[in-house]
Protein backbone atom coordinates (compact mmCIF):
# COMPACT_ATOMS: atom_id res chain seq x y z
CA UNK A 1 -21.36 16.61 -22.67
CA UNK A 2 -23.35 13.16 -21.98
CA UNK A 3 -23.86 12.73 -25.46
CA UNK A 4 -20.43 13.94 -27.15
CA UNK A 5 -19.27 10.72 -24.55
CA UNK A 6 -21.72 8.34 -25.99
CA UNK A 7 -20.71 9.70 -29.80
CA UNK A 8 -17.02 8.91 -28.63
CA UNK A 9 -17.54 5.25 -27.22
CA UNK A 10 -16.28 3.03 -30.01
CA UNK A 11 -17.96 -0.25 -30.15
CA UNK A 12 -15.86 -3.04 -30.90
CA UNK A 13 -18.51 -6.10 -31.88
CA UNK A 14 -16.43 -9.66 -31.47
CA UNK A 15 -17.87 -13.42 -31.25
CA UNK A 16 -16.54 -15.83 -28.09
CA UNK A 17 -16.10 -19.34 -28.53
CA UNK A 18 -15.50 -21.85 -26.46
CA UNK A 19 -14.50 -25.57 -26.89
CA UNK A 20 -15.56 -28.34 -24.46
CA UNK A 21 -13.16 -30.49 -24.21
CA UNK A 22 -14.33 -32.52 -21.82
CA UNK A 23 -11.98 -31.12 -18.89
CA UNK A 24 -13.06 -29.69 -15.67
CA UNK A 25 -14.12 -26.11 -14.91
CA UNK A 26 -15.37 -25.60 -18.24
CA UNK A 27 -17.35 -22.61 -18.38
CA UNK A 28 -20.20 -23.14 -20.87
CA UNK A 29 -22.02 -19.73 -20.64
CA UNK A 30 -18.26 -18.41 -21.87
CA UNK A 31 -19.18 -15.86 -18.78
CA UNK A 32 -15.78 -15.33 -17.33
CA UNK A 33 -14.56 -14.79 -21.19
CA UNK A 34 -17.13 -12.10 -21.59
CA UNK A 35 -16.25 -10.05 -18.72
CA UNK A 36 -12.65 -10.22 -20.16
CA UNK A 37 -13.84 -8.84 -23.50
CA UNK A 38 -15.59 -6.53 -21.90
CA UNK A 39 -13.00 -5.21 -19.29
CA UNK A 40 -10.77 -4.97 -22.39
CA UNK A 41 -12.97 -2.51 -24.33
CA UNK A 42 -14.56 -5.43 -26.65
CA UNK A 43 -18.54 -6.01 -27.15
CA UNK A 44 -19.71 -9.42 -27.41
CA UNK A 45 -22.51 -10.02 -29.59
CA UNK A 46 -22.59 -13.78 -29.91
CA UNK A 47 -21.06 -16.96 -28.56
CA UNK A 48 -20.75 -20.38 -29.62
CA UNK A 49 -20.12 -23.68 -27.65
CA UNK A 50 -18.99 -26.88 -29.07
CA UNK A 51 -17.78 -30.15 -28.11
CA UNK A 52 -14.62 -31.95 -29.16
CA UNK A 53 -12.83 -35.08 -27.97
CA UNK A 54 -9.35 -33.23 -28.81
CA UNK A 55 -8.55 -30.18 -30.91
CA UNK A 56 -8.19 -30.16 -34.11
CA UNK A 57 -4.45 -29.70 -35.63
CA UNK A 58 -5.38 -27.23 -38.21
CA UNK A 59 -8.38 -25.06 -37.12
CA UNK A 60 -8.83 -26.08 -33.48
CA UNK A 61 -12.24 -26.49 -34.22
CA UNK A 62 -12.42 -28.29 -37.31
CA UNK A 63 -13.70 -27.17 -40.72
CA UNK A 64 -17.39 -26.99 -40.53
CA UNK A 65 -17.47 -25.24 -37.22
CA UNK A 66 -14.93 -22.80 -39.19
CA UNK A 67 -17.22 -22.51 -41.13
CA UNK A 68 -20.49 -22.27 -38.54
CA UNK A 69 -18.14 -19.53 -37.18
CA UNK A 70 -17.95 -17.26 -40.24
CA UNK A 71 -21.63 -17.30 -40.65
CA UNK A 72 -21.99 -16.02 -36.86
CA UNK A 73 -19.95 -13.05 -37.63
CA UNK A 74 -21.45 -11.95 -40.44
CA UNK A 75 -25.12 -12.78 -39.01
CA UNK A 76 -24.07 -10.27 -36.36
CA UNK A 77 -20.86 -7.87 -37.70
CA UNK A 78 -18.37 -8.96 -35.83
CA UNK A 79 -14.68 -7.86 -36.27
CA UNK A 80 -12.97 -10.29 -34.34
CA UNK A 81 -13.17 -13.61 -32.81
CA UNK A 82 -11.70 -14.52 -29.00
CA UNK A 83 -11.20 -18.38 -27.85
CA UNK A 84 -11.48 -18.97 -24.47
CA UNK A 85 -8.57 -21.76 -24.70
CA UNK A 86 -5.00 -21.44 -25.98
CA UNK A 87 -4.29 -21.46 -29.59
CA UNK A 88 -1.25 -22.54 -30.84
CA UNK A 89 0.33 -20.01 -33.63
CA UNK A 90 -0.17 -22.13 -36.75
CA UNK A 91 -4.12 -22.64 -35.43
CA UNK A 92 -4.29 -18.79 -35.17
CA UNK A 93 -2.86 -18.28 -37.99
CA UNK A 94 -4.84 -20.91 -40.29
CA UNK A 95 -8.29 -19.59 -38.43
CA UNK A 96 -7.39 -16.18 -39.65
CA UNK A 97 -7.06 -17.24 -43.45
CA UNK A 98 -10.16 -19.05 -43.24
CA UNK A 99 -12.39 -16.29 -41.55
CA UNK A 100 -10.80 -13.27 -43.26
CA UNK A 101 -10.04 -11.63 -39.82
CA UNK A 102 -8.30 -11.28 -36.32
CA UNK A 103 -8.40 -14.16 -34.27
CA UNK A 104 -7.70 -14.26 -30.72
CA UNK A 105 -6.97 -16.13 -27.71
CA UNK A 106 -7.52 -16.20 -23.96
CA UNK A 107 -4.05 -15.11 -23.49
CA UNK A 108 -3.95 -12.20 -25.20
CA UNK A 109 -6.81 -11.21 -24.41
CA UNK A 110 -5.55 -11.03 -20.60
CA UNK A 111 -2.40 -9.90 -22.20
CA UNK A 112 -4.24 -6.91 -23.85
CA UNK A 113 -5.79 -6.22 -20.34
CA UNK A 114 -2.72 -6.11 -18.38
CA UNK A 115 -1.27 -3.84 -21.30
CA UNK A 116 -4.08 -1.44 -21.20
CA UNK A 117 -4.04 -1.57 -17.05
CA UNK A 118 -0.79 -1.57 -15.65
CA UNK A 119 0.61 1.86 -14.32
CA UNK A 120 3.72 1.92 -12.96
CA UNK A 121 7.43 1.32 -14.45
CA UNK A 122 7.19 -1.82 -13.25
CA UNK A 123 4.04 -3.40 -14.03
CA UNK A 124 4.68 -1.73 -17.83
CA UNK A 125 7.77 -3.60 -18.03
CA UNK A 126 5.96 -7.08 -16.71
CA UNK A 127 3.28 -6.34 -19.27
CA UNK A 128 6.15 -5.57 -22.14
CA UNK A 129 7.98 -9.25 -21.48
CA UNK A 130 4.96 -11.30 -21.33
CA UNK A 131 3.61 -9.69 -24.46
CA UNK A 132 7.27 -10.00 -26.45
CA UNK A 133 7.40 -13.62 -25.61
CA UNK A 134 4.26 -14.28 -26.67
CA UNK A 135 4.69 -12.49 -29.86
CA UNK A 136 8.21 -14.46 -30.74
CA UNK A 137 6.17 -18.00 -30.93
CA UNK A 138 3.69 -16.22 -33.57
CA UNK A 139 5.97 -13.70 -35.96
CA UNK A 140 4.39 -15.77 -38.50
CA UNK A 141 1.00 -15.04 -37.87
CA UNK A 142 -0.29 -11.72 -39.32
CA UNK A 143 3.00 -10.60 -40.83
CA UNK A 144 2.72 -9.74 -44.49
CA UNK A 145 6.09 -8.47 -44.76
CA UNK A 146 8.02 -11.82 -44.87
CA UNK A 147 9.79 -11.09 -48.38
CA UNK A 148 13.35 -11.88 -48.30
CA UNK A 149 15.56 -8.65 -47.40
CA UNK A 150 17.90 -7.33 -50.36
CA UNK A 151 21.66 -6.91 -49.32
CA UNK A 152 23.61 -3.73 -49.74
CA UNK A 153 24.02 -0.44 -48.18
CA UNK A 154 21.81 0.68 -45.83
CA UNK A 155 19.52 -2.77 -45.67
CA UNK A 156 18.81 -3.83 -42.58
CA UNK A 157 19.82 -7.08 -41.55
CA UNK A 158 22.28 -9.22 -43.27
CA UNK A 159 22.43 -9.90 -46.90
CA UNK A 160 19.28 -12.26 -47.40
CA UNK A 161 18.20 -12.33 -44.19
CA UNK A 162 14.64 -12.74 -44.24
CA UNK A 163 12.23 -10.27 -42.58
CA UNK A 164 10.90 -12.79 -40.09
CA UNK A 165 14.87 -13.68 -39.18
CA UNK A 166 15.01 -10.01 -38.95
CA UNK A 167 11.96 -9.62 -36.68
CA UNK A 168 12.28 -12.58 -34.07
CA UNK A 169 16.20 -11.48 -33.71
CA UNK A 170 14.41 -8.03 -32.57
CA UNK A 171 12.33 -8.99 -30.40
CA UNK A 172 14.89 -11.61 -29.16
CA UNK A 173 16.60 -8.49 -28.35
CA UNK A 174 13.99 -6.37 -26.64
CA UNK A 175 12.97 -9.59 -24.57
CA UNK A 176 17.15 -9.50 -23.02
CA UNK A 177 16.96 -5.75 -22.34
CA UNK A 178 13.15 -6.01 -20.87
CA UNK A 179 14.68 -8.72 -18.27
CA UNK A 180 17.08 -6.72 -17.70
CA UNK A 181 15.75 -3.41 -16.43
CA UNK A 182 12.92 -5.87 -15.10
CA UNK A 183 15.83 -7.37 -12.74
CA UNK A 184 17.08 -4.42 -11.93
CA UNK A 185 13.36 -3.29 -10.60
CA UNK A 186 13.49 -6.64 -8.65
CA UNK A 187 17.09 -6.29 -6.85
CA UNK A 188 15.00 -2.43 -6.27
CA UNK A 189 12.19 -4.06 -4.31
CA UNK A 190 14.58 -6.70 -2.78
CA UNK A 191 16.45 -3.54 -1.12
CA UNK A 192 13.17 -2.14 0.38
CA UNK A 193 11.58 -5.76 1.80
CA UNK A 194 15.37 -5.82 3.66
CA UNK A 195 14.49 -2.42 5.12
CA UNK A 196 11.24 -3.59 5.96
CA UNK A 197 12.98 -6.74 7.53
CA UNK A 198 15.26 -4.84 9.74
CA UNK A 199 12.46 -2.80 10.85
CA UNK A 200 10.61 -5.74 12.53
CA UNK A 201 8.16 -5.60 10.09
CA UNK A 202 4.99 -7.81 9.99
CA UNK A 203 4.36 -8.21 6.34
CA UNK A 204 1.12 -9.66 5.05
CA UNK A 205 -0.20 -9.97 1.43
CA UNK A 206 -4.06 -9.87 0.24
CA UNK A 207 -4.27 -12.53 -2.67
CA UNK A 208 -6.95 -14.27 -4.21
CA UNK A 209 -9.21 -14.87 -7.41
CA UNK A 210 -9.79 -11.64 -9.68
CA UNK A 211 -12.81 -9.35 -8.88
CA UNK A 212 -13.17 -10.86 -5.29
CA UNK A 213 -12.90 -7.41 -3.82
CA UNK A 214 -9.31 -7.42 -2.35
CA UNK A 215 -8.90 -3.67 -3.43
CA UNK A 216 -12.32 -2.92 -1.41
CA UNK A 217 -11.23 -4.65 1.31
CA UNK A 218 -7.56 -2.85 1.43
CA UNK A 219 -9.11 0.09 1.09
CA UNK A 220 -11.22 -0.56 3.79
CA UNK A 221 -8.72 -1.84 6.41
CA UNK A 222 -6.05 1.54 5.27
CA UNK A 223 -8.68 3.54 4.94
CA UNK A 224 -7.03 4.09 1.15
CA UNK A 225 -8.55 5.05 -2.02
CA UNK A 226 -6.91 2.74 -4.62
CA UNK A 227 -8.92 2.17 -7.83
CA UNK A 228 -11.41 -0.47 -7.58
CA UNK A 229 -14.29 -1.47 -9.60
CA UNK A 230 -16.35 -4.68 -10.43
CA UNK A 231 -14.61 -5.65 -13.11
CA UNK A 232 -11.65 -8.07 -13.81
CA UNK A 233 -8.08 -6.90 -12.70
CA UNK A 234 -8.88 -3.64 -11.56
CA UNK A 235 -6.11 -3.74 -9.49
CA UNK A 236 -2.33 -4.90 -11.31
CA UNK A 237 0.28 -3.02 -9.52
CA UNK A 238 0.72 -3.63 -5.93
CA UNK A 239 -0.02 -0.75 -3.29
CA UNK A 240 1.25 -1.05 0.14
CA UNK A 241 -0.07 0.49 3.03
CA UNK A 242 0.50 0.64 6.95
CA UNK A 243 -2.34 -1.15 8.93
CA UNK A 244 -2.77 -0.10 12.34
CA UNK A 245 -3.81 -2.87 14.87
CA UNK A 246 -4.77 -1.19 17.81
CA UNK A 247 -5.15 -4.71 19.50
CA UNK A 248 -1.16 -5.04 18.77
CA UNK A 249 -0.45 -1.54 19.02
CA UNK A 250 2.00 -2.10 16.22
CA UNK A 251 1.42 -1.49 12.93
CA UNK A 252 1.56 -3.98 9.90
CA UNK A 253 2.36 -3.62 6.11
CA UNK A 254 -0.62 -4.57 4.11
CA UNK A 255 -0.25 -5.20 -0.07
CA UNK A 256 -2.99 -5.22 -2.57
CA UNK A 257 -1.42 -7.74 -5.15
CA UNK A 258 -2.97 -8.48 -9.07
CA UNK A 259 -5.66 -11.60 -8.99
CA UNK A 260 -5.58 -14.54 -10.46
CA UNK A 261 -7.70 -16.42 -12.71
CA UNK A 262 -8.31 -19.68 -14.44
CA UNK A 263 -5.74 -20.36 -16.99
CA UNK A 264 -3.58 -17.42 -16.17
CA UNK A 265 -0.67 -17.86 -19.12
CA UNK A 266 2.49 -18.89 -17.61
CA UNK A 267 4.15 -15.89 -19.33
CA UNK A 268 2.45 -13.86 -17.09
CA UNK A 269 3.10 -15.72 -13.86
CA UNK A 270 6.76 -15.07 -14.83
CA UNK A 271 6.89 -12.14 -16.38
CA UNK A 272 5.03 -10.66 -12.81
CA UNK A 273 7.51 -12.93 -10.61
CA UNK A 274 8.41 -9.26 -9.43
CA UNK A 275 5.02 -8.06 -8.28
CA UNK A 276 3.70 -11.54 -6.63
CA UNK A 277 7.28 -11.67 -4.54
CA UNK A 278 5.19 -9.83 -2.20
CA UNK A 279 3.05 -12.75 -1.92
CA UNK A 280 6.39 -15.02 -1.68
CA UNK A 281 7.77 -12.84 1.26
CA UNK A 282 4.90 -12.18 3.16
CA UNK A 283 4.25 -13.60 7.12
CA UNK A 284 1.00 -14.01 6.78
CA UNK A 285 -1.66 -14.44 3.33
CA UNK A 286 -5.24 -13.20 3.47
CA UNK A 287 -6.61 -15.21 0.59
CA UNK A 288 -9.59 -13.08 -0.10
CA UNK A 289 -12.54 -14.89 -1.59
CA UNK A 290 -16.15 -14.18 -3.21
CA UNK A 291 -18.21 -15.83 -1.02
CA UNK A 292 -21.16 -15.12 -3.32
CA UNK A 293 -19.03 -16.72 -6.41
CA UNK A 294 -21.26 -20.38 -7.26
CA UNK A 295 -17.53 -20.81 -8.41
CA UNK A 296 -15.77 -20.31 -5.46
CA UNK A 297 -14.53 -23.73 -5.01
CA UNK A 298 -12.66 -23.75 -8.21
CA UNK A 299 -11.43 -20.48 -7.31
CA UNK A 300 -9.89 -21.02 -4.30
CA UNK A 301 -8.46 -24.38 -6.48
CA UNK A 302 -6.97 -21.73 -9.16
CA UNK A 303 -5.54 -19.44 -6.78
CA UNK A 304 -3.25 -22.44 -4.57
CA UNK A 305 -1.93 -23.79 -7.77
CA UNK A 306 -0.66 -20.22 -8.74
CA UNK A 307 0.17 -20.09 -5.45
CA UNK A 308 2.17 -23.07 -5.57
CA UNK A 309 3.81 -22.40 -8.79
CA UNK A 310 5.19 -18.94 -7.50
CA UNK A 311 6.50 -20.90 -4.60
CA UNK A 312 3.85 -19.42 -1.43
CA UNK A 313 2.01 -22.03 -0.82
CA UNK A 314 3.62 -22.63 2.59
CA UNK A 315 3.03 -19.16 3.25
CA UNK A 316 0.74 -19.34 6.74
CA UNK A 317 -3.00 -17.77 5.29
CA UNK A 318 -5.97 -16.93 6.52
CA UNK A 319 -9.15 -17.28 3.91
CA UNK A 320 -11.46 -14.15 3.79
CA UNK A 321 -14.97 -14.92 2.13
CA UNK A 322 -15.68 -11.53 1.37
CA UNK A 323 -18.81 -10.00 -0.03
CA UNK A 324 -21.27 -11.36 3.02
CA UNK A 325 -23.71 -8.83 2.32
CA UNK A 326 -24.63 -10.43 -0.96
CA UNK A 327 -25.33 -13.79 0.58
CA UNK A 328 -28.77 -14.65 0.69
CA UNK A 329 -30.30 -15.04 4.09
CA UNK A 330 -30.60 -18.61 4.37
CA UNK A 331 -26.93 -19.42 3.37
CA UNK A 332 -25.78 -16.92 5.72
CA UNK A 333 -23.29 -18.07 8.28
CA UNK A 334 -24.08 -18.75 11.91
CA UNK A 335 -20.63 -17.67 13.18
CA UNK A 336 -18.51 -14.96 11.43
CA UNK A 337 -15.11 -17.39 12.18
CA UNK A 338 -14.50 -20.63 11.51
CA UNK A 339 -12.32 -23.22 9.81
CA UNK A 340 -12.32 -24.67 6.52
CA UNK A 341 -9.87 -27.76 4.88
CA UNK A 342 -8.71 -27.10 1.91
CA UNK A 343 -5.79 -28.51 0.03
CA UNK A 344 -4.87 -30.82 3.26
CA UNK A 345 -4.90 -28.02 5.92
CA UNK A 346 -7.06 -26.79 8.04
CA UNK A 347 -7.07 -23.10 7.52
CA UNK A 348 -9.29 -19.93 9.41
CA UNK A 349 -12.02 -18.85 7.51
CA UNK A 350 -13.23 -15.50 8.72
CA UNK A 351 -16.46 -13.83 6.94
CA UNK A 352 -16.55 -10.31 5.80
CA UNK A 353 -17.78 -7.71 3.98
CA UNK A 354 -15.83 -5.52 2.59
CA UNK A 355 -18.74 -3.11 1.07
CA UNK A 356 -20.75 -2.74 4.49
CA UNK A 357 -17.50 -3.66 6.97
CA UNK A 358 -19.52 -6.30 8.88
CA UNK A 359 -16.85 -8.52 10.08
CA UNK A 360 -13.78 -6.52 9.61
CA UNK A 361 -13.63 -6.15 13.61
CA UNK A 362 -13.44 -9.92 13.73
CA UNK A 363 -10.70 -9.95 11.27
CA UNK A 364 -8.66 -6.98 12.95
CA UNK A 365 -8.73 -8.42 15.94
CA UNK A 366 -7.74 -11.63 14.86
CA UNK A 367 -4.75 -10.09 13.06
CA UNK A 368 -3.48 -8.54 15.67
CA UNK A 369 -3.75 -12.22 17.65
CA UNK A 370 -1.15 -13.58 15.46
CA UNK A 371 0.98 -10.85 15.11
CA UNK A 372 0.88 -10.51 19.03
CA UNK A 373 1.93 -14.20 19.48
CA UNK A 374 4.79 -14.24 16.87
CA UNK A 375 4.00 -17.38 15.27
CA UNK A 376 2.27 -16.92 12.25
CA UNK A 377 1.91 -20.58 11.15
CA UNK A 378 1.54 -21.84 14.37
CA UNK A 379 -1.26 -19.55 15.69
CA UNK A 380 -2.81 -19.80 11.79
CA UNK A 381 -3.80 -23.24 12.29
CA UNK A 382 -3.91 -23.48 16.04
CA UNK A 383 -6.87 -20.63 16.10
CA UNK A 384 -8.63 -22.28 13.23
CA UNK A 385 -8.92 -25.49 15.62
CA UNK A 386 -10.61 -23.61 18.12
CA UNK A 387 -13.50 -23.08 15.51
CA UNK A 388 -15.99 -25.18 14.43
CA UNK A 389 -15.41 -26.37 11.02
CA UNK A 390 -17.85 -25.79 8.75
CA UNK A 391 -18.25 -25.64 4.79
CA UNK A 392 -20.73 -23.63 2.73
């Protein structure tokens, strides 16, 4: 059985690149790109780095890395190539002529992800717009078909109406009746959070940076079983739960929501405008962070300017650094609760680990604080005065 699996695994062999442009956050192992690859099915077998003082117009990367590039993949077989920034379609396209195969992008390759991940009618249909309107900016990229349609009987489209006229006024189409059904799923969901509403409801949201273990944590706190895995966006569609505060002796709603990541495509963040509303409508935010991440500063950046641009980032929140057992001992924390200043405000930061549960008394407790008292922002920052503020 073991070895009819290994037979069936297809190996897809691709090369990452990555440009330094000399912006911030650059990620010069192209790490975070290879988990990507990898969470989408893809193997990488080499990666190249390069410097540029801007982009080049044609080929992104100029003509004799072009060139350097198409030397790496057939040194080591590769079948496509995957840029960790944004290509615009006529760079795609002209990389593709000059390397004699597929060439992709960051976004698609999250794209491709969120495709291959998302389960329910909702999340399909997010996945479904941002993919359409990605595709109607590059109908000229690997379409071979672009030969001018003949008139007549039973030719579709107009009488010389080109294919690609043909093809973006189709998926102009698709893109009207996705938003459609997609709004109809939203004024769906808006119905239930007024339920929620007139039941008193205390509604709070678990957010933060992909792969920071917000599906371990809900799963701890519900005592659930939704799919997680250490691996980026395990979790798309958002699960909600009751959570039980015995402190409170109420209980609260509690959402898993997708995570974010560095140069998430704005198609996304609008196309999933459904699914982050939770975020938008919660009381309270547990921005849940990997506080084992040597990049957690830039993630907790990454996640309040999503934040921002969904419009909940005057949500009240409380920030989680999760994953405490994998701290080494010396940068351990003296105090599971503290505060921490971020972004101008003084937030709680609360430690935890979600694998082991150290902490998540401290957390329930403090939970059921705020929910007791009534005033979520107040009681936010108020409590994290009482601690001692401290950074990592």
């Amino acid at each position: 059985m073991s070895g009819s699996n290994v037979a069936s695994r297809v190996v897809i062999p691709v090369l990452l690149v990555g440009v330094d442009l000399g912006l911030p956050q650059f990620d010069a192992d192209l790490e975070e790109l290879g988990l990507l690859a990898q969470t989408a099915g893809l193997t990488p077998v080499a990666r190249l780095v390069c410097k540029r003082k801007a982009p080049d117009a044609a080929l992104f990367v100029g003509s004799g890395k072009a060139d350097e590039i198409r030397v790496l993949v057939e040194m080591h077989g590769a079948v496509e190539v995957i840029f960790d920034q944004s290509l615009s379609p006529a760079q795609q396209r002209n990389l593709e002529r000059h390397l004699d195969l597929p060439v992709s992008d960051r976004t698609l390759l999250i794209l491709e992800i969120f495709a291959q991940r998302a389960r329910s009618h909702e999340g399909k249909l997010q996945v479904e717009l941002a993919r359409l309107q990605y595709l109607s900016t590059r109908l000229v990229r690997r379409w071979s078909h672009l030969e001018r349609q003949r008139g007549g009987i039973g030719a579709r489209g107009g009488p010389g109406e080109t294919q690609i006229e043909l093809d973006r006024r189709m998926i102009s189409e698709s893109i009207k009746r996705t938003r459609e059904r997609l709004n109809k799923v939203k004024r769906q969901r808006a119905t239930q959070r007024r339920q929620r509403d007139r039941r008193d409801t205390f509604n709070i949201s678990l957010v933060g940076y992909t792969n920071t273990g917000k599906t371990t944590l809900f799963n701890s706190l519900v005592k659930a079983r939704s799919y997680a895995a250490n691996q980026l966006f395990a979790t798309l569609d958002t699960t909600t739960r009751q959570l039980y505060l015995s402190d409170a002796n109420r209980s609260v709603s509690l959402s898993d929501t997708v995570g974010f990541i560095r140069d998430l495509p704005h198609s996304l963040i609008n196309a999933f405008q459904a699914t982050l509303q939770e975020a938008i409508d919660a009381d309270l935010l547990l921005h849940v962070v990997d506080a084992s991440s040597p990049n957690l500063i830039e993630q907790i950046t990454q996640v309040q300017r999503v934040l921002a641009e969904i419009g909940a980032a005057d949500v009240p929140q409380i920030l989680i650094f999760n994953k405490l057992d994998m701290l080494d001992f010396a940068k351990r924390p003296s105090q599971l609760q503290d505060s921490y200043k971020i972004t101008g405000r003084q937030l709680q930061r609360i430690f935890v680990s979600a694998h082991n549960g150290e902490g998540l008394a401290e957390l329930r407790q403090q939970l059921a604080a705020i929910v007791v008292a009534g005033k979520e922002s107040d009681i936010t920052l108020e409590s994290a005065a009482e601690f001692k503020e401290n950074d990592i």
